[in-house]
Each structure stands twice: as C-alpha cells, then as structure tokens.
N, C-alpha and C. Protein backbone atom coordinates (compact mmCIF):
# COMPACT_ATOMS: atom_id res chain seq x y z
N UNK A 1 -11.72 -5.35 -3.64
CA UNK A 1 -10.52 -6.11 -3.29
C UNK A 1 -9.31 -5.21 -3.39
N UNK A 2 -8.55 -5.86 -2.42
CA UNK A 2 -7.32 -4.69 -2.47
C UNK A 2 -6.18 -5.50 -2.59
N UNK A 3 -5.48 -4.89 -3.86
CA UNK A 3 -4.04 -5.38 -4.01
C UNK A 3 -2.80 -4.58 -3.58
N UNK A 4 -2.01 -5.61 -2.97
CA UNK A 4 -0.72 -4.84 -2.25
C UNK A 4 0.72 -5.36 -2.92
N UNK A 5 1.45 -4.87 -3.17
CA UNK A 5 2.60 -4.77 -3.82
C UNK A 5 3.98 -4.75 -3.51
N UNK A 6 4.95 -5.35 -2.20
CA UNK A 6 5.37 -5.23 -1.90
C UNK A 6 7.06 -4.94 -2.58
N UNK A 7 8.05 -3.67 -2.47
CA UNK A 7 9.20 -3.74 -2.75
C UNK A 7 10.17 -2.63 -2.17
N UNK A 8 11.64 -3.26 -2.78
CA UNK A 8 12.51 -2.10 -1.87
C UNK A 8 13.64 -2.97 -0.66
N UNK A 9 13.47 -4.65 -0.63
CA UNK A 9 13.89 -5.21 0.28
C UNK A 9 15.15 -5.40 -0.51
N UNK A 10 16.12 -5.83 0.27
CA UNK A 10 17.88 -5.95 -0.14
C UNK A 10 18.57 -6.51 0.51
N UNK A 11 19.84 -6.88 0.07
CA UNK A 11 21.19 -6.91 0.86
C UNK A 11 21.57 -5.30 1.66
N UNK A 12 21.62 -5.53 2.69
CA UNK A 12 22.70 -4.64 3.59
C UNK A 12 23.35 -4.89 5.36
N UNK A 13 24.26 -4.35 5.33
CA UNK A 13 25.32 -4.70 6.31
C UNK A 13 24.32 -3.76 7.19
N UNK A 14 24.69 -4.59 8.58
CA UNK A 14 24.42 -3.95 9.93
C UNK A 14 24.29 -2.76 10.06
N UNK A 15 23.59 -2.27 10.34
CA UNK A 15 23.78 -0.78 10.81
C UNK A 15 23.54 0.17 9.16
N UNK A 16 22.64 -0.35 8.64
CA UNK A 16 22.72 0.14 7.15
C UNK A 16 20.96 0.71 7.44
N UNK A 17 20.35 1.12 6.21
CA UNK A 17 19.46 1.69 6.07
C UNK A 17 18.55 1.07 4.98
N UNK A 18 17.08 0.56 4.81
CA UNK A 18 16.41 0.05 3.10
C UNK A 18 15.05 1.22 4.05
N UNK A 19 14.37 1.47 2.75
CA UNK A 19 13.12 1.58 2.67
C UNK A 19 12.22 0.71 1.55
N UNK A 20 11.50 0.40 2.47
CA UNK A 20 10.34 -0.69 1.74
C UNK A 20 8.84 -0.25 1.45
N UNK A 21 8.44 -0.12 0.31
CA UNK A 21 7.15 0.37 -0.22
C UNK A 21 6.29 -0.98 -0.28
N UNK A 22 5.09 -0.30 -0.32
CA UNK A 22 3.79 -1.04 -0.13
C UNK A 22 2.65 -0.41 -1.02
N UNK A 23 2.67 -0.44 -2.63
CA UNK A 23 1.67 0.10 -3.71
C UNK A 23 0.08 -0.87 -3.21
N UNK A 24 -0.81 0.21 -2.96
CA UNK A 24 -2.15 -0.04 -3.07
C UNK A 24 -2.80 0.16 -4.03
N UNK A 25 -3.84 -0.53 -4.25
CA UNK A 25 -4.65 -0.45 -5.60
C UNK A 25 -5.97 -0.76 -5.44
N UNK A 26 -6.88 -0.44 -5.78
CA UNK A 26 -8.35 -1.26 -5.46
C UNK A 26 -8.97 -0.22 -4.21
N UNK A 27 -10.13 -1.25 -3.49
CA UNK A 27 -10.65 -0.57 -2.28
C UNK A 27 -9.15 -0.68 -1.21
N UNK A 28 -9.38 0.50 -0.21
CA UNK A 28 -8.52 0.66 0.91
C UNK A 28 -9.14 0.07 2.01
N UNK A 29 -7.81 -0.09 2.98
CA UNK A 29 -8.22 -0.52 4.38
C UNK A 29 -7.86 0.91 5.03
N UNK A 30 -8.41 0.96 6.29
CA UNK A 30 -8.30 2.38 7.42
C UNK A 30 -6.94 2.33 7.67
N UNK A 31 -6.51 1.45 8.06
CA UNK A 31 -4.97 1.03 8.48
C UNK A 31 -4.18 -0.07 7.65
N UNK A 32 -3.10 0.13 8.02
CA UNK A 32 -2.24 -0.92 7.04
C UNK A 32 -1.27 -1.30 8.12
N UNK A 33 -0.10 -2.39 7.86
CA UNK A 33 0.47 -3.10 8.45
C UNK A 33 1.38 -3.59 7.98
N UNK A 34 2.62 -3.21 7.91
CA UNK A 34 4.13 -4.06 8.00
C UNK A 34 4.15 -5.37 9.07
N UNK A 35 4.70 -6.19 8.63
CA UNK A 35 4.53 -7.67 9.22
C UNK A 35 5.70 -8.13 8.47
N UNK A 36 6.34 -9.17 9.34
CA UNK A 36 8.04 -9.48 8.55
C UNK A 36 7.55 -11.30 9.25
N UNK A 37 8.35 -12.51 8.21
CA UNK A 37 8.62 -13.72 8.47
C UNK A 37 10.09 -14.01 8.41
N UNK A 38 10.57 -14.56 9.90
CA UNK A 38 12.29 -14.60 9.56
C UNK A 38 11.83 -16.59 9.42
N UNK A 39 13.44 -16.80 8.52
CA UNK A 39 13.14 -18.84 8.43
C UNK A 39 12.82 -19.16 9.88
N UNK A 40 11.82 -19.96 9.84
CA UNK A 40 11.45 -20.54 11.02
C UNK A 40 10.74 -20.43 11.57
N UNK A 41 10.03 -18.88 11.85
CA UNK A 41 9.41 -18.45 12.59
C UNK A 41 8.08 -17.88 12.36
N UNK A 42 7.47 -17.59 13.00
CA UNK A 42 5.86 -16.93 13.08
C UNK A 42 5.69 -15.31 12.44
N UNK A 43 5.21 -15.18 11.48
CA UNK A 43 5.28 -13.94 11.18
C UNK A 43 4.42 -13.40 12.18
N UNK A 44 5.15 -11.83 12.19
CA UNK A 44 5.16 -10.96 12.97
C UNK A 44 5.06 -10.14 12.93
N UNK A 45 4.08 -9.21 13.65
CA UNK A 45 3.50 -7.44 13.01
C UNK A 45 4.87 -6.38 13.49
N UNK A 46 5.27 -5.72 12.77
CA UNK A 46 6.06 -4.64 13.03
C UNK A 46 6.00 -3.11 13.22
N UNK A 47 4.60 -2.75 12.15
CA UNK A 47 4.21 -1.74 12.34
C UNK A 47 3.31 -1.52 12.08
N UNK A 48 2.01 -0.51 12.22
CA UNK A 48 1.00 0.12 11.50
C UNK A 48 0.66 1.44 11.89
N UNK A 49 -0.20 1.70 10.68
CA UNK A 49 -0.37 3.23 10.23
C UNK A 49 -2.24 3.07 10.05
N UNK A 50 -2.27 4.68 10.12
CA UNK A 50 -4.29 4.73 9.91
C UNK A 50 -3.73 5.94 8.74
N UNK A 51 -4.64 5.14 7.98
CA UNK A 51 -5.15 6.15 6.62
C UNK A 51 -5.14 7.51 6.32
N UNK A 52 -6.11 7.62 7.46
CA UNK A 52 -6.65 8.96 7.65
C UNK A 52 -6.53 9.49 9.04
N UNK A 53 -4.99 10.22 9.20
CA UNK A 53 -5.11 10.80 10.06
C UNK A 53 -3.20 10.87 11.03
N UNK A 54 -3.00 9.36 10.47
CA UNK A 54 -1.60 8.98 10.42
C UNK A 54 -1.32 8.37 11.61
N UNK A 55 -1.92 8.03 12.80
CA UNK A 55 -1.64 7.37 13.69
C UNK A 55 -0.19 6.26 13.46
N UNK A 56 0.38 5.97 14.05
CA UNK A 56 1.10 5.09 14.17
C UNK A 56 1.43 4.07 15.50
N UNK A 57 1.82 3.03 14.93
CA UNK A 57 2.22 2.12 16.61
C UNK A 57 3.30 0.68 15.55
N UNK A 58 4.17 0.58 16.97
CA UNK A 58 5.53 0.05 16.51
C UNK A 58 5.74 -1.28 17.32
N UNK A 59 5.87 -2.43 17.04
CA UNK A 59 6.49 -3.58 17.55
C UNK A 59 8.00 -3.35 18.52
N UNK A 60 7.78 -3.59 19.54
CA UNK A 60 9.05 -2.76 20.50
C UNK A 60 10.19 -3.54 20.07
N UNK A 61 10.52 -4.28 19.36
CA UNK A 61 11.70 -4.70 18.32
C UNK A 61 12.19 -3.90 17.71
N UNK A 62 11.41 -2.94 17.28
CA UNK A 62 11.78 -2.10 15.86
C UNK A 62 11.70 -0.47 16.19
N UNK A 63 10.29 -0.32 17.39
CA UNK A 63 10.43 1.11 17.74
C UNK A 63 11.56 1.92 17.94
N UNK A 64 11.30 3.16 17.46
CA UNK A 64 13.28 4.25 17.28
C UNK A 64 14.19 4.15 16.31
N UNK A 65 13.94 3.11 15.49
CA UNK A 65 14.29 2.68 14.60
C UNK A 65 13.59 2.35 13.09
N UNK A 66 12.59 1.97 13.02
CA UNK A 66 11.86 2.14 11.93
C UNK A 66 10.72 3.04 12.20
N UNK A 67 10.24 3.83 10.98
CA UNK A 67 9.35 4.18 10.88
C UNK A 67 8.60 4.21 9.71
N UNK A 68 7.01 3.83 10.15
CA UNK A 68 6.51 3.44 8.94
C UNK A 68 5.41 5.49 8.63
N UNK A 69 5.30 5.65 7.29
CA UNK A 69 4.24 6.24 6.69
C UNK A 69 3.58 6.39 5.77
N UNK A 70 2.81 7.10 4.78
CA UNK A 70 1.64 6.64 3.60
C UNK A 70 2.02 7.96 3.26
N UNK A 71 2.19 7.83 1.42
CA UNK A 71 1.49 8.75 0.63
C UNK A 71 0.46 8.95 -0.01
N UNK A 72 -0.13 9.53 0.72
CA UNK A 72 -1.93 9.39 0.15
C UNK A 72 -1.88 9.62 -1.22
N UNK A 73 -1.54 10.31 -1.63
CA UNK A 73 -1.50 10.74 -3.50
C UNK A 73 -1.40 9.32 -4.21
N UNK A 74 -0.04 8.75 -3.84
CA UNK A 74 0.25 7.76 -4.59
C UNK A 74 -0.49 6.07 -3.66
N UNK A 75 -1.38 6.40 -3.20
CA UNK A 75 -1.76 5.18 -2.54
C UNK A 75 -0.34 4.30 -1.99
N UNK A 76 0.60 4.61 -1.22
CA UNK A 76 1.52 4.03 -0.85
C UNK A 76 1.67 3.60 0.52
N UNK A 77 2.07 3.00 0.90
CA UNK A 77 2.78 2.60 2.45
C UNK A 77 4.36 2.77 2.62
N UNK A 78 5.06 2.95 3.40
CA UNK A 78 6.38 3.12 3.37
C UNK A 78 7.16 2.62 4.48
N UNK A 79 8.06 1.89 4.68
CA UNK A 79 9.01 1.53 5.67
C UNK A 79 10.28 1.93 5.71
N UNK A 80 10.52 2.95 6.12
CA UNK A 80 12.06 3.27 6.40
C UNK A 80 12.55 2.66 7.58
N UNK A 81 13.54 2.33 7.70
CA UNK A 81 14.05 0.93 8.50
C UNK A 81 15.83 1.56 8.53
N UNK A 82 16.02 1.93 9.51
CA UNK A 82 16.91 2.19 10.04
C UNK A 82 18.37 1.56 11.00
N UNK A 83 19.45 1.51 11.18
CA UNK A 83 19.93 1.08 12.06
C UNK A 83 20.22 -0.99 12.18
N UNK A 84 19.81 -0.96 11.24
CA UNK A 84 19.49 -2.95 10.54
C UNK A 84 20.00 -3.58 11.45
N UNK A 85 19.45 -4.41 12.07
CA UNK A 85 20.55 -5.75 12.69
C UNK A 85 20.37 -7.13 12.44
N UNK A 86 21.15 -8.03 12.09
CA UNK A 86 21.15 -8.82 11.74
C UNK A 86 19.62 -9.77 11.72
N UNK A 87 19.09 -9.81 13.39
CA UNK A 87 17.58 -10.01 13.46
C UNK A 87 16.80 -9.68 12.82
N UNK A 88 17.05 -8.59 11.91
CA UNK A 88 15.70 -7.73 11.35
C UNK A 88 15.81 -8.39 9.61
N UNK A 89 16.86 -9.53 9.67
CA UNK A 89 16.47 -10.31 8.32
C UNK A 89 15.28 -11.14 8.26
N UNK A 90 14.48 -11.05 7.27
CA UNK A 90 12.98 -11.48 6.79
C UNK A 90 12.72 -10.77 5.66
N UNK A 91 11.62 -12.26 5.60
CA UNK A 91 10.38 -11.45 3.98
C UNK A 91 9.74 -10.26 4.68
N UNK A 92 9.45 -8.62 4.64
CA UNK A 92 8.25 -8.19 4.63
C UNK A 92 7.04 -8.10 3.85
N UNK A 93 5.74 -7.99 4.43
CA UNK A 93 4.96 -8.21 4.21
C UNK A 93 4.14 -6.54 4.41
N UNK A 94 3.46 -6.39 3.54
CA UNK A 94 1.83 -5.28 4.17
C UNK A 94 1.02 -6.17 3.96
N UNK A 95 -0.02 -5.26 4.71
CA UNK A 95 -1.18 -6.50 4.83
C UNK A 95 -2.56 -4.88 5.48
N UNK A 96 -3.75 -5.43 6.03
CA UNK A 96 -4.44 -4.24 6.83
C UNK A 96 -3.87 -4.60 7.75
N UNK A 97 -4.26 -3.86 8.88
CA UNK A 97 -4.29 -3.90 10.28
C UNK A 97 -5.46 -3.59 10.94
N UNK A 98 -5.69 -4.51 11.81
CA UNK A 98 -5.46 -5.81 12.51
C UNK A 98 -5.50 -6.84 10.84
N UNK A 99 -4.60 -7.57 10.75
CA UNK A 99 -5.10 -8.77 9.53
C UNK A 99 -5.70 -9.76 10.22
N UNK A 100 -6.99 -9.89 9.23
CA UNK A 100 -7.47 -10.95 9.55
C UNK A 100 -7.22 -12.24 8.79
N UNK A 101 -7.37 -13.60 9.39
CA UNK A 101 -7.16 -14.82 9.23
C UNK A 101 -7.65 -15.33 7.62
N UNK A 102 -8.41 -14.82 7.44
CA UNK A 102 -8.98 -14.76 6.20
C UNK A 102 -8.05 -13.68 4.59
N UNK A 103 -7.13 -12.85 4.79
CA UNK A 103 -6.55 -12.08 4.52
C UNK A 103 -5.50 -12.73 3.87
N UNK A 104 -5.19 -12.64 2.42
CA UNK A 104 -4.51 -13.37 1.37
C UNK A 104 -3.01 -12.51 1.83
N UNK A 105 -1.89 -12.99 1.49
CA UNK A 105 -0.65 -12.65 1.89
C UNK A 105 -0.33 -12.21 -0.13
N UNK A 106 0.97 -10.99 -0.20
CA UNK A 106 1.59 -11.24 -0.99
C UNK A 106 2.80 -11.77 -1.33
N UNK A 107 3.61 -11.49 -1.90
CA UNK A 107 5.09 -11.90 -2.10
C UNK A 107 5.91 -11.60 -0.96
N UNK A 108 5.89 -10.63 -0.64
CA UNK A 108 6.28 -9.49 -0.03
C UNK A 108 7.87 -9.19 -0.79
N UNK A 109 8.52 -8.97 0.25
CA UNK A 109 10.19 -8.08 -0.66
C UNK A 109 10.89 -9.04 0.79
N UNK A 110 12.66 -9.43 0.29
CA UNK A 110 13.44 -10.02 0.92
C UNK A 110 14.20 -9.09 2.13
N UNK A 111 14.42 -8.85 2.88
CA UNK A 111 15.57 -8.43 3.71
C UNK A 111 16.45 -9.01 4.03
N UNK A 112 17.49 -8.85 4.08
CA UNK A 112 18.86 -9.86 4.68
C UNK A 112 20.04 -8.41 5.28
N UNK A 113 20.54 -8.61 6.50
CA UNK A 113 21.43 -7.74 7.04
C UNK A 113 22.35 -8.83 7.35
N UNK A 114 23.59 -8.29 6.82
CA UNK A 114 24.53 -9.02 7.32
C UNK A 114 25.79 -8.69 8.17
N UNK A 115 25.82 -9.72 9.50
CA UNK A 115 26.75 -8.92 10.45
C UNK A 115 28.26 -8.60 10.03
C-alpha cells in the first residue's frame, strides 16, 4: 500500500509562484499524478510523471507553466506551479497515474490565488 502526503499549498496573489510536494511511502506506482478539485467541480488531472525515466505530460490548462518532477532519493513528487491565476485555486491532490476508481484520495494541500 502506498501512502501519499500531500503539502506546500497557500495563499498567493496572481501571478505568484507555490511548490507543492507529494511524500511517498510504502510500495510505488510507475507514475504519479497531480490532480486539483476547484468548489464545484470535477476533479481534474493536471499532471504526471513516470518513475523511472521522468517522462512527463501536462493538462493544457497548466502546460508552460507548471511543472511537475520526483526526487527519487527522497521518494517525492513535486509541483512547481508558476505564473498562478486565479482559476488555478483548488485542493491538490497526488494520486498514480492513470488513477483508478478504486484509488483512496488524500487530504491533499489548499491553493487559493487571489486576483
């Protein structure tokens, strides 16, 4: 079983900068997955990464602007998140990638940008 840890989410103004970590623990998945819920709406994949090897692919919301990567040492995930706009307020989430339906959610960490 794999536990995920989400933190690093904040207050910041438009056009500001957070990075958001993702501590792994336990067995790994190949890939991992940033996924954000704004009020109201359908959570939503933003980014993912492969384990081994570093692949990446970006939700065209966020591509040029965030980028996600892993420190293998420290079993980590990472979201640097760039350029904020007000839209990009939500809980994030990690999770694997592809998540499946079956796939327990954590806390995740808050975001809020304010215009």
């Amino acid at each position: 079983q794999v536990q995920l840890v989400e933190s690093g989410g904040g207050l910041v103004q438009a056009g500001g900068s957070l990075r958001l970590s993702c501590a792994a623990s336990g067995r790994t998945f190949s890939s991992y997955g940033w996924y954000r819920q704004a009020p109201g709406k359908e959570r939503e994949f933003v980014a993912a990464i492969r384990w081994s090897g570093g692949s990446t692919s970006y939700a065209d919301s966020v591509r040029g602007r965030f980028t996600i990567s892993r420190d293998n040492a420290k079993n980590t995930i990472y979201l640097q998140m760039n350029s904020l706009k007000p839209e990009d307020t939500a809980i994030y989430y990690c999770n694997r990638s592809p998540v499946l339906g079956s796939d327990s959610w954590g806390q995740g960490t808050q975001v809020t940008v304010s215009s």
